[in-house]
Structure formats: C-alpha cells, structure tokens
PDB file of N, CA and C in Angstrom:
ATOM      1  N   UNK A   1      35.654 101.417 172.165  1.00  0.00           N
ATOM      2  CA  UNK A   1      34.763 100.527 171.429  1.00  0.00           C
ATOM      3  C   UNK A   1      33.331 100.954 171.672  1.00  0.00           C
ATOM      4  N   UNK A   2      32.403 100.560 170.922  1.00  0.00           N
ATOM      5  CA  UNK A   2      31.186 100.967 171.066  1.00  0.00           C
ATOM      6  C   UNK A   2      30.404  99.849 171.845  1.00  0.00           C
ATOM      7  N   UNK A   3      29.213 100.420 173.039  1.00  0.00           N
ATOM      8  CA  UNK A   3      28.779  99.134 173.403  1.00  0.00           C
ATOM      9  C   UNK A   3      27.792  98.574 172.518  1.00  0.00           C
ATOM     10  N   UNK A   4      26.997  97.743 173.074  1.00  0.00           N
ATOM     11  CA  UNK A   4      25.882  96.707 172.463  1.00  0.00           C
ATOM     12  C   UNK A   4      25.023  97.458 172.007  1.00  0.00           C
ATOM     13  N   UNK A   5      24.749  98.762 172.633  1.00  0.00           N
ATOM     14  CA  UNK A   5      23.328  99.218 172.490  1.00  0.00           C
ATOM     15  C   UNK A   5      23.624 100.535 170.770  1.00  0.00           C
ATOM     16  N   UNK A   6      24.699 100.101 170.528  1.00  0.00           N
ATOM     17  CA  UNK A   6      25.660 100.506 168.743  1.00  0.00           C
ATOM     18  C   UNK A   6      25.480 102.072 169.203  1.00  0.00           C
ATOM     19  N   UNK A   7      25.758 102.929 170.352  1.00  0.00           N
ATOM     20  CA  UNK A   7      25.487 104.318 170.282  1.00  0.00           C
ATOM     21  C   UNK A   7      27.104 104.609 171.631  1.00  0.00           C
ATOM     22  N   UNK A   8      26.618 103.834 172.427  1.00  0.00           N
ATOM     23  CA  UNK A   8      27.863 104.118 173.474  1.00  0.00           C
ATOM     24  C   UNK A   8      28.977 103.918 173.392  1.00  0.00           C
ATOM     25  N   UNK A   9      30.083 104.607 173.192  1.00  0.00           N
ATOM     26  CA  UNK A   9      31.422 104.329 173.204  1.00  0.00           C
ATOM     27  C   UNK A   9      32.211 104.566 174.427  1.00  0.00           C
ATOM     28  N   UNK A  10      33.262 103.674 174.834  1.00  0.00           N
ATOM     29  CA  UNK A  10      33.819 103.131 176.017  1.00  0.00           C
ATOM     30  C   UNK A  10      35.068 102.908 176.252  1.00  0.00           C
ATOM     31  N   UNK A  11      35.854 103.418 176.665  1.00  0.00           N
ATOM     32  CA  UNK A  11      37.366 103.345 176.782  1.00  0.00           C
ATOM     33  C   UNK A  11      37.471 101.485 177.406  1.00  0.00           C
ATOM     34  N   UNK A  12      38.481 101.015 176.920  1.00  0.00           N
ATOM     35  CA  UNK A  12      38.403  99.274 177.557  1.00  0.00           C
ATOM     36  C   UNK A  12      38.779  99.766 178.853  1.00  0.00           C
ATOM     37  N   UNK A  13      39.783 100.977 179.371  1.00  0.00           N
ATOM     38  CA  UNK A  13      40.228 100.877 180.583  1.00  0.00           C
ATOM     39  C   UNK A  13      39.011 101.513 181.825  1.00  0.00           C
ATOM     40  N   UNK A  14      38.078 102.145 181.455  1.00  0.00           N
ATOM     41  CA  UNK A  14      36.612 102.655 181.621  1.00  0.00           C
ATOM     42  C   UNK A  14      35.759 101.208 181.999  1.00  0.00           C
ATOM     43  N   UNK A  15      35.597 100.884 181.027  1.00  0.00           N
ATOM     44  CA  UNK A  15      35.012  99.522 180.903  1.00  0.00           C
ATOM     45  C   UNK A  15      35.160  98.072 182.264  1.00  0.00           C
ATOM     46  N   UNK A  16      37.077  97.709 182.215  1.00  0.00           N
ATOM     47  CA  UNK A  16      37.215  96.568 182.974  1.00  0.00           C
ATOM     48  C   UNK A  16      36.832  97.452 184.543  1.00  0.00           C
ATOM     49  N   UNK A  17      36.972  98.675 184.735  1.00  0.00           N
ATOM     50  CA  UNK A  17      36.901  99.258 186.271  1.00  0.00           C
ATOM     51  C   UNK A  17      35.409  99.111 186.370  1.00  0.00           C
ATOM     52  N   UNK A  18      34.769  99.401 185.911  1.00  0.00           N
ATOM     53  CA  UNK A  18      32.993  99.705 185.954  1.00  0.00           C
ATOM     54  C   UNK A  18      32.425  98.087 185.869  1.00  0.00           C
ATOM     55  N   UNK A  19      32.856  97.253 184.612  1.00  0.00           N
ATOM     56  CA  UNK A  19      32.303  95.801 184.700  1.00  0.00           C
ATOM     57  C   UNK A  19      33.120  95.238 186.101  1.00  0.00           C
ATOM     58  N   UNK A  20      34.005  94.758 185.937  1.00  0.00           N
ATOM     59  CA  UNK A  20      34.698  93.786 186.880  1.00  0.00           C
ATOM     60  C   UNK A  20      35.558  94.564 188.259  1.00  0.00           C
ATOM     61  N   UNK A  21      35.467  95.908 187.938  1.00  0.00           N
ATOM     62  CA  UNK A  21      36.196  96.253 189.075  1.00  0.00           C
ATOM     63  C   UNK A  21      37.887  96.093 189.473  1.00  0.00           C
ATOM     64  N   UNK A  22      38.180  96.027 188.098  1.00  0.00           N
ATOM     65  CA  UNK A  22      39.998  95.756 187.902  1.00  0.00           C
ATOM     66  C   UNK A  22      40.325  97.068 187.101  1.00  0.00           C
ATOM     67  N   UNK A  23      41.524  97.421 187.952  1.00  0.00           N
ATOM     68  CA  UNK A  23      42.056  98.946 188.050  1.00  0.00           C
ATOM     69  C   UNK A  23      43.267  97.852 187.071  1.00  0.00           C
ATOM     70  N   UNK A  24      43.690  98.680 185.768  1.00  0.00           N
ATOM     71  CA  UNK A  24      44.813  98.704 185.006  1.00  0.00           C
ATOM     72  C   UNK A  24      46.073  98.276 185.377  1.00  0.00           C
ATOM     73  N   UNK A  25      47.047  98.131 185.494  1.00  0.00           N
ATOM     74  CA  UNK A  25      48.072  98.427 185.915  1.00  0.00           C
ATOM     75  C   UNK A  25      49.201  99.450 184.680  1.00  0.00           C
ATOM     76  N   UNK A  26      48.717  98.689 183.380  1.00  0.00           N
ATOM     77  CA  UNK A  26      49.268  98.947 182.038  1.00  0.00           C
ATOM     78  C   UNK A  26      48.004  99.654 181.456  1.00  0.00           C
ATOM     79  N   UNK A  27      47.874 100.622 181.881  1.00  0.00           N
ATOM     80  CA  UNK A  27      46.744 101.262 180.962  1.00  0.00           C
ATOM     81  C   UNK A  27      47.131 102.153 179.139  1.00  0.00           C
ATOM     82  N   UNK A  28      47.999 102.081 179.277  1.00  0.00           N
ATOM     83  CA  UNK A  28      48.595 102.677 177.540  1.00  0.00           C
ATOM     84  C   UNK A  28      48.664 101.701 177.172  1.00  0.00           C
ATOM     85  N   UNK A  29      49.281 100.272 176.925  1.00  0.00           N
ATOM     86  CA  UNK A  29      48.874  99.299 176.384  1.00  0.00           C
ATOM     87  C   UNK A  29      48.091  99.164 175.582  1.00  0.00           C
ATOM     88  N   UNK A  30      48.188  98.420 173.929  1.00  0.00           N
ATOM     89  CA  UNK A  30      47.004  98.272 173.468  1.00  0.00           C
ATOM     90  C   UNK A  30      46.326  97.303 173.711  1.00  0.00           C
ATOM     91  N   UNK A  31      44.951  96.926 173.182  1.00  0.00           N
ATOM     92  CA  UNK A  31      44.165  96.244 173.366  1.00  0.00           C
ATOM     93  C   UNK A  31      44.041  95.062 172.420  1.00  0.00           C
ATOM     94  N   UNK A  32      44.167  93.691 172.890  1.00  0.00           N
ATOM     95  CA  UNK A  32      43.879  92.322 171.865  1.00  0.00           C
ATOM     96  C   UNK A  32      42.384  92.385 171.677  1.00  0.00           C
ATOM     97  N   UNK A  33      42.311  92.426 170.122  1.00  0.00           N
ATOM     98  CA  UNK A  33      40.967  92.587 169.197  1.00  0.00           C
ATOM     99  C   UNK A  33      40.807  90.868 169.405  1.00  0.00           C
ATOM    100  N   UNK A  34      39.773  90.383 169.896  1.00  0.00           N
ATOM    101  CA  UNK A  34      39.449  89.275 169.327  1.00  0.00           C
ATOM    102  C   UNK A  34      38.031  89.336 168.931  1.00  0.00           C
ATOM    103  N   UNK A  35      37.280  87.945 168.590  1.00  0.00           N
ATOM    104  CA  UNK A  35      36.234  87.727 168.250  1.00  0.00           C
ATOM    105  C   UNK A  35      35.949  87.866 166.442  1.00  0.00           C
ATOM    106  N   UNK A  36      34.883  88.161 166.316  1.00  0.00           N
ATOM    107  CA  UNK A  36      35.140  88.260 164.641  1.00  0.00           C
ATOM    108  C   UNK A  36      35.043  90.387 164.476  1.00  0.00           C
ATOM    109  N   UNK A  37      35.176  90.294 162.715  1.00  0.00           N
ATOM    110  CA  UNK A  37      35.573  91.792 162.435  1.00  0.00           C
ATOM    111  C   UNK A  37      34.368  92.110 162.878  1.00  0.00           C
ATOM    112  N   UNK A  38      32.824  91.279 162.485  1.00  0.00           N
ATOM    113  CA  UNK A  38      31.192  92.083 162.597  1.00  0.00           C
ATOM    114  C   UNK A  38      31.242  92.239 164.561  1.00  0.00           C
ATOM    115  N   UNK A  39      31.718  91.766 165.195  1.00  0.00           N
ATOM    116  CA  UNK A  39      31.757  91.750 166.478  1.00  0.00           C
ATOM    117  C   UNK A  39      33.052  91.859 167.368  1.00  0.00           C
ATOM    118  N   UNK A  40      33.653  92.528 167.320  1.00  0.00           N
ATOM    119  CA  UNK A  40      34.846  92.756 167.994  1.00  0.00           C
ATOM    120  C   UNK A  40      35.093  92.806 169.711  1.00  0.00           C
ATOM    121  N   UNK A  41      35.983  92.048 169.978  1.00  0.00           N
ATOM    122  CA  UNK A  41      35.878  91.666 171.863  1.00  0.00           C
ATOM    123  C   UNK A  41      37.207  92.785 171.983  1.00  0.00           C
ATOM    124  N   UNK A  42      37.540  93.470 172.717  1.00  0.00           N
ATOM    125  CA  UNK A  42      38.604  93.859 173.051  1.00  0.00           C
ATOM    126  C   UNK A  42      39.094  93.429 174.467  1.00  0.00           C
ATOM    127  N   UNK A  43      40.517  92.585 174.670  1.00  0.00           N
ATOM    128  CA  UNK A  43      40.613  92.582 176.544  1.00  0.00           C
ATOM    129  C   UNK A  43      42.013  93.644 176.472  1.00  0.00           C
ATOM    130  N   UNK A  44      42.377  93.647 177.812  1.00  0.00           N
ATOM    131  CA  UNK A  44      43.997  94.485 177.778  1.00  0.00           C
ATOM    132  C   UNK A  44      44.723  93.122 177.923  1.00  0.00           C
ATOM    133  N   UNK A  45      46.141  93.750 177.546  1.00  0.00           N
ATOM    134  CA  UNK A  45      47.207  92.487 177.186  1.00  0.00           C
ATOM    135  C   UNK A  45      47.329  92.124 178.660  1.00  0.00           C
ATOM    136  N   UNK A  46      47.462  92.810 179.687  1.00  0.00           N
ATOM    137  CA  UNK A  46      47.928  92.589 181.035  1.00  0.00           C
ATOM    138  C   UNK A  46      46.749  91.592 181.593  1.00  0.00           C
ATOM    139  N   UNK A  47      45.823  90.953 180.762  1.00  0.00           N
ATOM    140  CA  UNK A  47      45.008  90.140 181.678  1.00  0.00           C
ATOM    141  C   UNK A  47      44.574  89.193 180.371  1.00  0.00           C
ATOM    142  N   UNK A  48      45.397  89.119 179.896  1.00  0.00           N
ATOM    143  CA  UNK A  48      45.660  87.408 178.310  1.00  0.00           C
ATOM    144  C   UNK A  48      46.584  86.468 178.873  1.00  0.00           C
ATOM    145  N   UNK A  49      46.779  85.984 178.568  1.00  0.00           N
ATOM    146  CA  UNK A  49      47.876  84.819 178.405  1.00  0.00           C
ATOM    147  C   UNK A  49      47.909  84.037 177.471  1.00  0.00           C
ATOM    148  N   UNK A  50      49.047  83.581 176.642  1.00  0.00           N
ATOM    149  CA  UNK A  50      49.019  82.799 175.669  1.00  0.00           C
ATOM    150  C   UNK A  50      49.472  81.967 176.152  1.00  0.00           C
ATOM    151  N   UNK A  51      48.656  80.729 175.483  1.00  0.00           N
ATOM    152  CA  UNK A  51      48.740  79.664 176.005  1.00  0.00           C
ATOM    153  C   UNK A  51      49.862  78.394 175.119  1.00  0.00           C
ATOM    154  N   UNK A  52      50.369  77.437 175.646  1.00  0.00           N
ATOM    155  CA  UNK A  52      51.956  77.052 174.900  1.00  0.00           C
ATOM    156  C   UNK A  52      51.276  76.470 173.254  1.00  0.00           C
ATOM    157  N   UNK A  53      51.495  76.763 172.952  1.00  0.00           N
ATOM    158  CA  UNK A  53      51.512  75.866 171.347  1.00  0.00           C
ATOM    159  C   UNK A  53      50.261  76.567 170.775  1.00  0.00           C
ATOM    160  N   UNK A  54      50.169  77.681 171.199  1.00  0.00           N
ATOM    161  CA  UNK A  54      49.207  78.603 170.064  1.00  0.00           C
ATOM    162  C   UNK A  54      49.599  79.146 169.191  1.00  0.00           C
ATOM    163  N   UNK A  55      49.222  79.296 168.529  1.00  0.00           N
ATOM    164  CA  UNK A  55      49.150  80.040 167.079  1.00  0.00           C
ATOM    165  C   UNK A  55      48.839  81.009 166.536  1.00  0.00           C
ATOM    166  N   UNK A  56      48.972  82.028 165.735  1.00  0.00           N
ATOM    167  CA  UNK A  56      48.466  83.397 164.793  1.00  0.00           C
ATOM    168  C   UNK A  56      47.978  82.593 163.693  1.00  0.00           C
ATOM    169  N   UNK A  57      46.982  82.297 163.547  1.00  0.00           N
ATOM    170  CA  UNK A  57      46.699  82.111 162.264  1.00  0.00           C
ATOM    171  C   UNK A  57      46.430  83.297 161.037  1.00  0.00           C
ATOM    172  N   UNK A  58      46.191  84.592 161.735  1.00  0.00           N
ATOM    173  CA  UNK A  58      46.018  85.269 160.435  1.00  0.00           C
ATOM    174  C   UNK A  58      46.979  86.397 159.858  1.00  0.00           C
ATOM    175  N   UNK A  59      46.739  86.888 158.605  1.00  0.00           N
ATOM    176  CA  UNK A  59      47.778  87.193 158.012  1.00  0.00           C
ATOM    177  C   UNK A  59      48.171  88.293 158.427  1.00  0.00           C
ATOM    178  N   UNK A  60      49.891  88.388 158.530  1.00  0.00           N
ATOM    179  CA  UNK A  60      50.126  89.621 159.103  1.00  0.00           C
ATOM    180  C   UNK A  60      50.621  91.000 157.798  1.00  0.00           C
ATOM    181  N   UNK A  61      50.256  91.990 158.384  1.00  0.00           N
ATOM    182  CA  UNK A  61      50.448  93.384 157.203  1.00  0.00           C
ATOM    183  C   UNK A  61      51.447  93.834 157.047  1.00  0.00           C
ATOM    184  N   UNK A  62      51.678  94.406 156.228  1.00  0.00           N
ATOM    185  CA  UNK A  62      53.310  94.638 155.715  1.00  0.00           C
ATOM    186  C   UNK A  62      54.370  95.386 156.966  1.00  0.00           C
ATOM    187  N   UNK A  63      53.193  96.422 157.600  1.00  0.00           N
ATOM    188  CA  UNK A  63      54.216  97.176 158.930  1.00  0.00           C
ATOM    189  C   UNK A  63      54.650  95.528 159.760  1.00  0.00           C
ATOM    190  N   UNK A  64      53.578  94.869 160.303  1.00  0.00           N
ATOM    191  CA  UNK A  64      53.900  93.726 161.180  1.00  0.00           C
ATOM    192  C   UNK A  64      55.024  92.999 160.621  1.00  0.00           C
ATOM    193  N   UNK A  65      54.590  92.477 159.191  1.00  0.00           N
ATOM    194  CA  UNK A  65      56.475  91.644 158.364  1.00  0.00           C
ATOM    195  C   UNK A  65      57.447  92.360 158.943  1.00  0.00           C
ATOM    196  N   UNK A  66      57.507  93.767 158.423  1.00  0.00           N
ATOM    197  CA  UNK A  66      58.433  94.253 158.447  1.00  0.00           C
ATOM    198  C   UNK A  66      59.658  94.470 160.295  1.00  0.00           C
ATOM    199  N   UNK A  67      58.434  94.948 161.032  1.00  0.00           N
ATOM    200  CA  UNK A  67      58.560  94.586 162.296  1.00  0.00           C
ATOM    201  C   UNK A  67      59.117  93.379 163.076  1.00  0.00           C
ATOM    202  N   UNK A  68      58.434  91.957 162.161  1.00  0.00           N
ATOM    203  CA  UNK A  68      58.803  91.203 163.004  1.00  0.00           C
ATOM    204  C   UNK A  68      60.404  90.813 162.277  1.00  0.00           C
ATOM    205  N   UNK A  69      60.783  90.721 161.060  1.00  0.00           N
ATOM    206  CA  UNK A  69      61.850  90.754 160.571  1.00  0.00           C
ATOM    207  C   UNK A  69      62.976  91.718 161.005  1.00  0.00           C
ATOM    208  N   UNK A  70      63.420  92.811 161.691  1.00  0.00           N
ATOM    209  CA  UNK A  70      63.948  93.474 161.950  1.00  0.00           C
ATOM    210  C   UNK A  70      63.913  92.963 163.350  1.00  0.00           C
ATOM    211  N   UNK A  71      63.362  92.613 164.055  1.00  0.00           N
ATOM    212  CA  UNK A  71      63.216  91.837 165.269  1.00  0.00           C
ATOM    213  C   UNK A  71      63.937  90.441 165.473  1.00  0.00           C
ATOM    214  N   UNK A  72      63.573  89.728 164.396  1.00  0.00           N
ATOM    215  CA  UNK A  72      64.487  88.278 164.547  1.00  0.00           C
ATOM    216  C   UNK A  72      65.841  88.297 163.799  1.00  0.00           C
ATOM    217  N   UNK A  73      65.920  89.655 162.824  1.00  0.00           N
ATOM    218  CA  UNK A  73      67.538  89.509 161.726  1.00  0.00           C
ATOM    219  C   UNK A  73      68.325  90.293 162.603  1.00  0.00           C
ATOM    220  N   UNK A  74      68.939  89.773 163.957  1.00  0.00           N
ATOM    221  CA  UNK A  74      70.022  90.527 164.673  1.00  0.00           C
ATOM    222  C   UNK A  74      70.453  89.324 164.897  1.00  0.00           C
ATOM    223  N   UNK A  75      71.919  90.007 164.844  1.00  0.00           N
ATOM    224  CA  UNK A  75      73.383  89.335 165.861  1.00  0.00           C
ATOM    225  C   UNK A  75      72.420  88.534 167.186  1.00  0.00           C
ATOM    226  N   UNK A  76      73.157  87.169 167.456  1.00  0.00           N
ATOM    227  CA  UNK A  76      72.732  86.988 169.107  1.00  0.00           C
ATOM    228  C   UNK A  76      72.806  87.369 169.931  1.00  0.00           C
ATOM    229  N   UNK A  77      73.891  88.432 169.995  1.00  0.00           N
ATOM    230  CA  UNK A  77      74.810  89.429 171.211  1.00  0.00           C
ATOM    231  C   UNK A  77      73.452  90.401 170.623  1.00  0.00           C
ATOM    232  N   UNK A  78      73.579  90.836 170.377  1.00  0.00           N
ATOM    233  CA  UNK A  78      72.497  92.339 169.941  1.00  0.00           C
ATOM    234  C   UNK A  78      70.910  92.148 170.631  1.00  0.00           C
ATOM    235  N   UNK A  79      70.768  90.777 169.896  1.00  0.00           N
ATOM    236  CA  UNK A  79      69.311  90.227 170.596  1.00  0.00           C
ATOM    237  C   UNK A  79      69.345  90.074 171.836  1.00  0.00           C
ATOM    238  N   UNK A  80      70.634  89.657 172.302  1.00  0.00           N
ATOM    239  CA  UNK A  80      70.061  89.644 173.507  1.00  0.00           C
ATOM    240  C   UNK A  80      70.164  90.618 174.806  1.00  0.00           C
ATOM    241  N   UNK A  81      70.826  91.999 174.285  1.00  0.00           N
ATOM    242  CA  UNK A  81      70.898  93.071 174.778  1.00  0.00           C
ATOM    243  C   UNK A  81      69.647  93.691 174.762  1.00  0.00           C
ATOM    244  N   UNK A  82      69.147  93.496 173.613  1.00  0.00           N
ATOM    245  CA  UNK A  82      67.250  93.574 173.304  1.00  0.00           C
ATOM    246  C   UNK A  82      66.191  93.235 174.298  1.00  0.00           C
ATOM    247  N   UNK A  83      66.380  92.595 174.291  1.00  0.00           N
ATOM    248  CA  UNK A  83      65.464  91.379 175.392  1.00  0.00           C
ATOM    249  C   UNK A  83      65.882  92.031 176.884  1.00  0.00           C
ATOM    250  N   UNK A  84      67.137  91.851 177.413  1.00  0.00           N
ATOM    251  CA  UNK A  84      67.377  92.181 178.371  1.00  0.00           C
ATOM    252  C   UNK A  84      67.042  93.837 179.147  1.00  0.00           C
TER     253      UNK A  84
END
C-alpha cells in the first residue's frame, strides 16, 4: 500500500513490524481492505476478528458467488471432510 505521504509504498507485513512491533505469524495471508475505496486501511487477517452477528454488506463478484456456492453445494459427509 502506499503511505500518507502518496509516494511510499509498504508491504502490510513491513509495516505492522516497524509501527507496532508484531512479527506475522501468517505472513502470505491476504490482507482485509477496509475503510473507504478513496482511503484504504489494510490489517492482516491473523489480527481481525469478526465479531458475532456481523455482516458483509457489500456486493460480492462473480469469482466470490461462484466460490462461495461451490463451498456450501456439498454432501454433509463431504463438507465435513472439508472443514476438518
């Protein structure tokens, strides 16, 4: 991502070691985009949590449909060889 000053660009895993001093554990992991599109926050997934009764509100793109449908249209035995 680029920093504030719109010239520096910054690996997030660069970033949390240098700001806060937290070494990765999941460093290939991608990164949760939040904030808006003109301002983009990036954190790593290994330090989010979703919290119970949240929500996606926005729309997902045809790879994601497709993804998450192939994900929930299995056998229960299958799914849960998945999971496991």
């Amino acid at each position: 991502f680029t920093l504030e000053d719109k010239v520096t660009r910054k690996k997030v895993l660069d970033y949390f070691r240098e700001k806060y001093n937290i070494e990765l554990k999941y460093p290939l992991l991608p990164a949760i985009q939040s904030g808006s599109d003109a301002r983009p926050m990036y954190f790593p997934m290994e330090l989010c949590q979703i919290e119970a009764g949240q929500r996606y509100s926005k729309r997902l793109n045809e790879e994601q449909v497709t993804n998450l449908l192939r994900a929930t249209c299995q056998r229960p035995h299958q799914r849960e060889q998945d999971i496991r």
